[in-house]
Structure formats: C-alpha cells, structure tokens
Protein backbone atom coordinates (compact mmCIF):
# COMPACT_ATOMS: atom_id res chain seq x y z
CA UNK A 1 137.09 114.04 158.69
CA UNK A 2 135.02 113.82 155.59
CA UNK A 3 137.29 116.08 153.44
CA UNK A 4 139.77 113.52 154.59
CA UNK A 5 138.19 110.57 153.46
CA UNK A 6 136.93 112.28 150.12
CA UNK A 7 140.62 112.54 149.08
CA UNK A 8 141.50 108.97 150.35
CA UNK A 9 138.83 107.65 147.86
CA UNK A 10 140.13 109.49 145.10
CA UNK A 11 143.70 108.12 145.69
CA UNK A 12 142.47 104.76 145.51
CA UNK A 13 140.08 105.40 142.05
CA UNK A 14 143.37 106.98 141.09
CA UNK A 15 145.42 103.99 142.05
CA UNK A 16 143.11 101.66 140.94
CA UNK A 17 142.81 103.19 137.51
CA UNK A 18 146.41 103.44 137.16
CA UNK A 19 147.79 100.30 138.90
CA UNK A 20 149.95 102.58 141.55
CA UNK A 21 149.49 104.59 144.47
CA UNK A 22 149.80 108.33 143.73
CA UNK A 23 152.29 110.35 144.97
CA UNK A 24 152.28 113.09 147.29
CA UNK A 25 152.52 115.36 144.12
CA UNK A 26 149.39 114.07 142.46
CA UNK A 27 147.61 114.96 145.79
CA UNK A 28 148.96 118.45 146.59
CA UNK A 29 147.70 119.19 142.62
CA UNK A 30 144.56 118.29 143.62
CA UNK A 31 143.89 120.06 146.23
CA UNK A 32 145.04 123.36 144.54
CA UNK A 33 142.72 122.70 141.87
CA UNK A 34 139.69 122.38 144.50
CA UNK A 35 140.82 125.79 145.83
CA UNK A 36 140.83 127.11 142.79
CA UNK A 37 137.12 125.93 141.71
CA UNK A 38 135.87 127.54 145.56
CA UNK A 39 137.22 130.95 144.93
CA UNK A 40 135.65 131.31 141.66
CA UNK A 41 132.75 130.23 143.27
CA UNK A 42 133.21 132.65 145.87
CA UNK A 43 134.66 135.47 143.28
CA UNK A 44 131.15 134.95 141.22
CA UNK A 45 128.80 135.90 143.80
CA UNK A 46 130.71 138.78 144.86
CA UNK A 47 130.39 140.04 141.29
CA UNK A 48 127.05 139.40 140.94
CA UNK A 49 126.53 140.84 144.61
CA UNK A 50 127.88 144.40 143.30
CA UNK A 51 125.87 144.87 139.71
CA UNK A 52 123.15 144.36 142.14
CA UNK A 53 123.86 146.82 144.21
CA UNK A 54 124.40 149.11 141.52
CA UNK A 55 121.40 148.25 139.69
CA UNK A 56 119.31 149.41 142.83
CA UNK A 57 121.56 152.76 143.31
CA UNK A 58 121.01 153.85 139.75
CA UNK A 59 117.24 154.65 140.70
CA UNK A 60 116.28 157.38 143.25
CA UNK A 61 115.83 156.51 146.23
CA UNK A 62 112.92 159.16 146.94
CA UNK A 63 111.00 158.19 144.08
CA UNK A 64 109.92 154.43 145.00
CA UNK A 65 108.98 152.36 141.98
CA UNK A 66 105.04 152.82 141.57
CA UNK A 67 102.86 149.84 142.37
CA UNK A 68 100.57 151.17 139.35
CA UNK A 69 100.68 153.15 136.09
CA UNK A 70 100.41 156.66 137.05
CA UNK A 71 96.97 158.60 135.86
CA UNK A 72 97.71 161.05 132.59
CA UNK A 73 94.82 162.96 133.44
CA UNK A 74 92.34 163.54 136.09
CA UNK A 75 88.66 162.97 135.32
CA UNK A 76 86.01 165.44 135.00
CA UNK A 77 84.26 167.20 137.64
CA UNK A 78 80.76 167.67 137.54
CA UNK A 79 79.01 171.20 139.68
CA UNK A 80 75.67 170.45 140.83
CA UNK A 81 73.85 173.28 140.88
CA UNK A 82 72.36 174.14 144.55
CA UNK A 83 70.97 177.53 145.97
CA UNK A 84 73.75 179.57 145.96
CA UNK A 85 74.66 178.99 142.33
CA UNK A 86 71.38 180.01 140.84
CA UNK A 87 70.59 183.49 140.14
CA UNK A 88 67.52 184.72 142.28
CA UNK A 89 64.74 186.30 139.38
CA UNK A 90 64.44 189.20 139.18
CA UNK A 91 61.21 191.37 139.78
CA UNK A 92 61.09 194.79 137.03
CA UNK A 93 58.22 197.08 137.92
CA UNK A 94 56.36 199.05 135.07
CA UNK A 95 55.90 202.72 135.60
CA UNK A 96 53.65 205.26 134.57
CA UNK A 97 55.15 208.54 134.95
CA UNK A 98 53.18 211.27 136.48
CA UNK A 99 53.49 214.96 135.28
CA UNK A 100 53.47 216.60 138.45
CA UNK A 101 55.81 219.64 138.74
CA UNK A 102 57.76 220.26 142.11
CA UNK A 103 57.38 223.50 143.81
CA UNK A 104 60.26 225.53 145.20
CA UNK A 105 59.85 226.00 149.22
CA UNK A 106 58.79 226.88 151.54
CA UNK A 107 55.69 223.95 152.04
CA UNK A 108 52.71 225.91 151.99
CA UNK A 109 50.70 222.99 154.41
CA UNK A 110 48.71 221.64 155.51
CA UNK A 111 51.18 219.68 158.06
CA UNK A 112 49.07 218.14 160.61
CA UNK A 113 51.92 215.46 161.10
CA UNK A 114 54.70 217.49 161.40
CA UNK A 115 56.37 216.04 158.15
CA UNK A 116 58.84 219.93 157.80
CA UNK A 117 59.43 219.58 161.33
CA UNK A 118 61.01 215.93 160.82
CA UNK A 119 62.70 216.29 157.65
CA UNK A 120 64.51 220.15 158.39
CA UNK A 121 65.52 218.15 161.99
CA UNK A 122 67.42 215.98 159.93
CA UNK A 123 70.30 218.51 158.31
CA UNK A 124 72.65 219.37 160.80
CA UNK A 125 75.97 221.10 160.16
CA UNK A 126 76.47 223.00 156.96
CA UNK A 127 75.26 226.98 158.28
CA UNK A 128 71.84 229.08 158.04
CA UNK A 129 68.79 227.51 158.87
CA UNK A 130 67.40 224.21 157.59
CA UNK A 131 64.40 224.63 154.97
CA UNK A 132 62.62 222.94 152.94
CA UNK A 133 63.40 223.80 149.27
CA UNK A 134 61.29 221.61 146.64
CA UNK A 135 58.14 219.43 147.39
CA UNK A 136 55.43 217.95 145.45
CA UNK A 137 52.36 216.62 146.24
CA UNK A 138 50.62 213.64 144.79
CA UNK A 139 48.73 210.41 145.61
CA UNK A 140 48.14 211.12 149.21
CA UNK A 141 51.89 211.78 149.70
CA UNK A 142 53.79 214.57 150.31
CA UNK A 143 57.64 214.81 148.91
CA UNK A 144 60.07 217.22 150.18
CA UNK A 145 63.96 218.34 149.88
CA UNK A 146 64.98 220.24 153.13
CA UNK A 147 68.76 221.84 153.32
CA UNK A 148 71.09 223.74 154.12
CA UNK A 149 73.33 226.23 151.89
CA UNK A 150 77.47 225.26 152.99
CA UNK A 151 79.96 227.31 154.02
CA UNK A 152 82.21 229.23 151.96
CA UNK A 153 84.66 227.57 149.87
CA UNK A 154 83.54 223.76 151.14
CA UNK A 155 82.58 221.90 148.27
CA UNK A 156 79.82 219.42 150.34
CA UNK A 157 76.01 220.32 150.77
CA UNK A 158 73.91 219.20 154.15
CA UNK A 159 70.26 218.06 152.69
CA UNK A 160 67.51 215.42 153.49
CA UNK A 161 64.80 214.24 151.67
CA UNK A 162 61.10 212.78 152.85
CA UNK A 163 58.36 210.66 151.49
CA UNK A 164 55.88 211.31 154.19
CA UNK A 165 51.96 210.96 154.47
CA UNK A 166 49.90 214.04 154.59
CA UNK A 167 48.91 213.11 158.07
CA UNK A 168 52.35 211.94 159.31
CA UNK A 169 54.63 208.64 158.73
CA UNK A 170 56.69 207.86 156.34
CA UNK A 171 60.30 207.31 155.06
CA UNK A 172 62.96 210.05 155.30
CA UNK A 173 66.68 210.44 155.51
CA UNK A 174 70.01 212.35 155.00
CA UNK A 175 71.74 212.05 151.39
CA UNK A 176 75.17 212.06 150.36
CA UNK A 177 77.23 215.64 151.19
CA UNK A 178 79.87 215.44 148.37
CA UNK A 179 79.15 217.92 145.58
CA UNK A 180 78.62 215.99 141.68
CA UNK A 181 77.12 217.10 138.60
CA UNK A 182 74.47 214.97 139.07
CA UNK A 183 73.42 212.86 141.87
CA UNK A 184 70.13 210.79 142.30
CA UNK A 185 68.17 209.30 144.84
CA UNK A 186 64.95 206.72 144.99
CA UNK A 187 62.01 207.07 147.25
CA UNK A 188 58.98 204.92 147.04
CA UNK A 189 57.47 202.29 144.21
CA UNK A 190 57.88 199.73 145.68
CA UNK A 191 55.06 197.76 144.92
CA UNK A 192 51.82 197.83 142.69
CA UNK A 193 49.89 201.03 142.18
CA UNK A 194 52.86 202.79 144.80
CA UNK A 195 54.01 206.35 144.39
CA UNK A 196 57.51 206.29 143.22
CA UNK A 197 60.13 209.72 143.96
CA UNK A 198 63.53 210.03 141.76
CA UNK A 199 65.27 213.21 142.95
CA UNK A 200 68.32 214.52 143.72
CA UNK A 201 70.88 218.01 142.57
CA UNK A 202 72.40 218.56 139.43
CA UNK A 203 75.24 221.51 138.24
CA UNK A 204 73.34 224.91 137.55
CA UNK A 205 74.73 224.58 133.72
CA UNK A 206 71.80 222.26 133.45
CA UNK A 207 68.19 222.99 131.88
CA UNK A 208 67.24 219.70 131.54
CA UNK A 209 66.54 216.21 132.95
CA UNK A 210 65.66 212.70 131.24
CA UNK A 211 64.64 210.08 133.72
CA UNK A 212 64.80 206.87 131.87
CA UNK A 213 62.97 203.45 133.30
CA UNK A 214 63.58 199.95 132.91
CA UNK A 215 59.92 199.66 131.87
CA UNK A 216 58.04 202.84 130.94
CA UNK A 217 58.40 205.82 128.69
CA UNK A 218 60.70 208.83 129.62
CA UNK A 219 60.14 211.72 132.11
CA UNK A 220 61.31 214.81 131.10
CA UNK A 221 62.11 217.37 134.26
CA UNK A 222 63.32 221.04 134.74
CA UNK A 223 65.31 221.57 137.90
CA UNK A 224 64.35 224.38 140.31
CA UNK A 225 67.02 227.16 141.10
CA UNK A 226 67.27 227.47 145.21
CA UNK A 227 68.92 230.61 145.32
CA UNK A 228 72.48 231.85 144.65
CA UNK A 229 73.21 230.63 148.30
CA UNK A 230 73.61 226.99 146.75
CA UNK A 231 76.07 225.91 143.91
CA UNK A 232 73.29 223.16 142.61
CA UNK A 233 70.06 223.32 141.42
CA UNK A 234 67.01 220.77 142.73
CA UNK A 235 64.59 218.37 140.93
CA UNK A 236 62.14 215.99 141.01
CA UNK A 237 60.04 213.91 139.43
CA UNK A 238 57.08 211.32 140.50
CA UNK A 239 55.69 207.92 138.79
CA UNK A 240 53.35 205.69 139.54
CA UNK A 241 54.40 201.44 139.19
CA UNK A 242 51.79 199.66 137.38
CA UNK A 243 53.23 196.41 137.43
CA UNK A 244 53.20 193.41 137.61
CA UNK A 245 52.93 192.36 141.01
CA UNK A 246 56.28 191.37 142.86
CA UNK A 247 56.27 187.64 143.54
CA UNK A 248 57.66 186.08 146.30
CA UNK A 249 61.62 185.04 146.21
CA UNK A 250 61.79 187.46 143.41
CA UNK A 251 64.54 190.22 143.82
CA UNK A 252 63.52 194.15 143.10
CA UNK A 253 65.44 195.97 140.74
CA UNK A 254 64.83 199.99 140.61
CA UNK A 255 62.35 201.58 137.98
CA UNK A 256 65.26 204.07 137.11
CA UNK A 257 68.04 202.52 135.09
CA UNK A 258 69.68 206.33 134.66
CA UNK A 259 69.38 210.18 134.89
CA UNK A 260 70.75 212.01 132.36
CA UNK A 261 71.66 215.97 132.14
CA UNK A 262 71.64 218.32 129.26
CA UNK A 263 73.04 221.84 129.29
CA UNK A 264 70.97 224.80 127.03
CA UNK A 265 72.59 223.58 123.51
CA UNK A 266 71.03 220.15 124.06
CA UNK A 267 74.63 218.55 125.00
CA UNK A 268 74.58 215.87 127.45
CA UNK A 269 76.62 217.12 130.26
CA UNK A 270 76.00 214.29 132.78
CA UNK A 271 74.55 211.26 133.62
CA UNK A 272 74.81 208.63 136.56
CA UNK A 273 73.07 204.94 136.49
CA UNK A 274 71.11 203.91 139.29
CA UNK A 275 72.80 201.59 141.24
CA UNK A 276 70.81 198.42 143.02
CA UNK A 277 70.70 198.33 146.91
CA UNK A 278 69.64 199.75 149.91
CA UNK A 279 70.17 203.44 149.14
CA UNK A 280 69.18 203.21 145.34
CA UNK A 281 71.24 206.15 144.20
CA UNK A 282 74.19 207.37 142.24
C-alpha cells in the first residue's frame, strides 16, 4: 500500500510540474528504472560478498593470523650451579717409596693368623697346588701373591693377592685371570703414614719396572721369575703415604698414575695407567 501511494505522489509532482496527468507510459518507465537501481544494489553486495570470501581463502586456514609478533629468538638460559654440577676435590696422597725387595715363596712365617692359609684358599681352578709365590714384609704388614700355574695351552692365570697383619686381618682377594704384558693392582695407602702395595705380573721379556706416583719420586723394581711352570714373571713394590691428610668430602685418587716395563735394551715394552675405582688396577 505504500509503494502504491509513493507512485501516486509522483504522478501528481509530475502532473503538477507539467500541467497534465501522465500517462500509463511515463509510469511503467518508472518503475523499470526503480528495478533497475534495486538490482544494482543487490548486484553490489554480491560482489563485494565474493572478494571477501576470497580475501579470507587466500590465507591458510591452519595457520590462524597471530594475535602478536612472533619471538625471533628465545632468551638466554642461565645453569645454576647445584651439587651435582660441581666437581667433588680431589684428595692426592704423597708417597715415600720404601726399598724393600719381595721374596720369592714359599713364606718362611711366622703365621700365627693364618694369613697363607686364607690367601692360597682363595685360587681355585687353574691345576697344581695353590702357593704363595712373592711376599714382603714391612711396617707390621705382611704382603703376599699366592697362585696357581694354568693348564696347558690356556692363556688365563688363577692368583690372589693379600695385605694381611702379621697376627691376622686384613684385605685380600682374587685378581683378574686374563694373561697381559703388564697388569697392576693397588693394596693399601690409604691414609696418612699407611703402607701402600702396587703389584701385579708382567711378560718374562721384562727386566725392569718404573712405578711412577702422582706425588713422589720413582720406584724402580725387578720382577721375580716363579718358575718355568708360569708364562709371567711377579713383582712388587711398597711405599709409605706421607700426606697430607684426606679431608672430608674430598675424593681419593691412587698414588700410582702408571707402571711402566722395559725389556734388557732399555726399550719400553709396556705400560698400563692406573685406573680410579674400587679395584685400582689396569
């Protein structure tokens, strides 16, 4: 009804303007124009509706636009130090090295402790009896090798060593089977003023030993010959620490740093470094 009117009003401006009533020509001409004017209208937003949608679908949709810039790079991290980062100190014992020479066996005595009973109890397998082949006596203590020779053709040894008191007690223990060169093992010194042991077997080409310390002069050492029974030869050699006192929280390192072997020209022939740890060997 309104549309209605609207166009009766604009006959009569029309009329009015003109001095006649418009025909029905005037009016139809009208109206097409109106229609025309609505469907550009309508034509307009139907453009604008698509570059809008294209505009959106020209961006990824599974990379959403960021709310902020994006951080180039990340800042620095700081490590606090704590316990587990900081080396423990470390607690090198002086020596003083003793020149006492190791016997070949039998241990003459006295044994009121049973010390060659322990330590020959200890090698089992191999063949022949167990015996004790090198000791050395010093500071109270008693040192001694006890073995066995191995069967033919096997390339392994069955052997034990003991740092014992004259009257009984103290530490003893099987060593490693496998046939080196050289091998090493640490008994002892492990405090102020204690006896210290560094022994092991080395290849029969060798005449001579040189025991070097982390703190103390060299010990020189001549290995003992068990018999043709074994492929290696035995040695010894005994020092005394002298310091300085281990504090608490510090952690031990051996008095040997390395063993090294020279044949009869004076060639080294081998050497092994002692290695920190329980056993304290190489």
């Amino acid at each position: 009804m309104s549309d209605l009117r609207e166009r009766l009003q604009e006959l009569a401006d029309v009329a009015a303007r003109h001095g006649r009533t418009p025909g029905p020509e005037v009016a139809r001409r009208r109206a097409h124009l109106r229609r025309l004017r609505l469907l550009g209208g309508t034509a307009m937003l139907v453009v604008l509706a698509v570059v809008a949608g294209m505009v959106a679908t020209d961006r990824p949709s599974d990379r959403p636009t960021p709310l902020t810039p994006t951080p180039t790079a990340s800042p620095t991290s700081t490590t606090i130090p704590t316990d587990s980062t900081v080396p423990l100190p470390r607690w090198i014992p002086s020596v003083t090295p003793l020149r006492v020479r190791a016997h070949p066996g039998p241990y003459p005595g006295p044994d009121p402790g049973g010390i060659v009973r322990d330590v020959t109890s200890l090698v089992r397998g191999c063949r022949d009896r167990s015996r004790v082949r090198l000791w050395a006596r010093a500071q109270g203590k008693v040192w001694l090798i006890a073995a066995k020779p191995p069967p033919p053709g096997r390339q392994h040894l069955c052997w034990a060593t003991a740092l014992m008191n004259q009257g009984g007690g103290g530490g003893l223990g099987t060593q490693s089977s496998g046939l080196k060169p050289l091998r090493a093992t640490l008994a002892g010194g492990g405090g102020n003023r204690q006896l210290g042991v560094v022994s092991g077997m080395v290849t029969k080409r060798a005449v001579r030993l040189r025991v070097l310390f982390h703190k103390g002069p060299p010990l020189d050492l001549v290995p003992v010959d068990p018999g043709d029974q074994f492929p290696v030869n035995f040695w010894a050699g005994l020092f005394l620490v002298t310091g300085p006192p281990r504090a608490e929280g510090q952690l031990p390192v051996p008095a040997v740093d390395r063993v090294l072997a020279f044949d009869q020209a004076g060639n080294q022939i081998a050497a092994c470094r002692m290695r920190l740890g329980l056993d304290n060997n190489c």
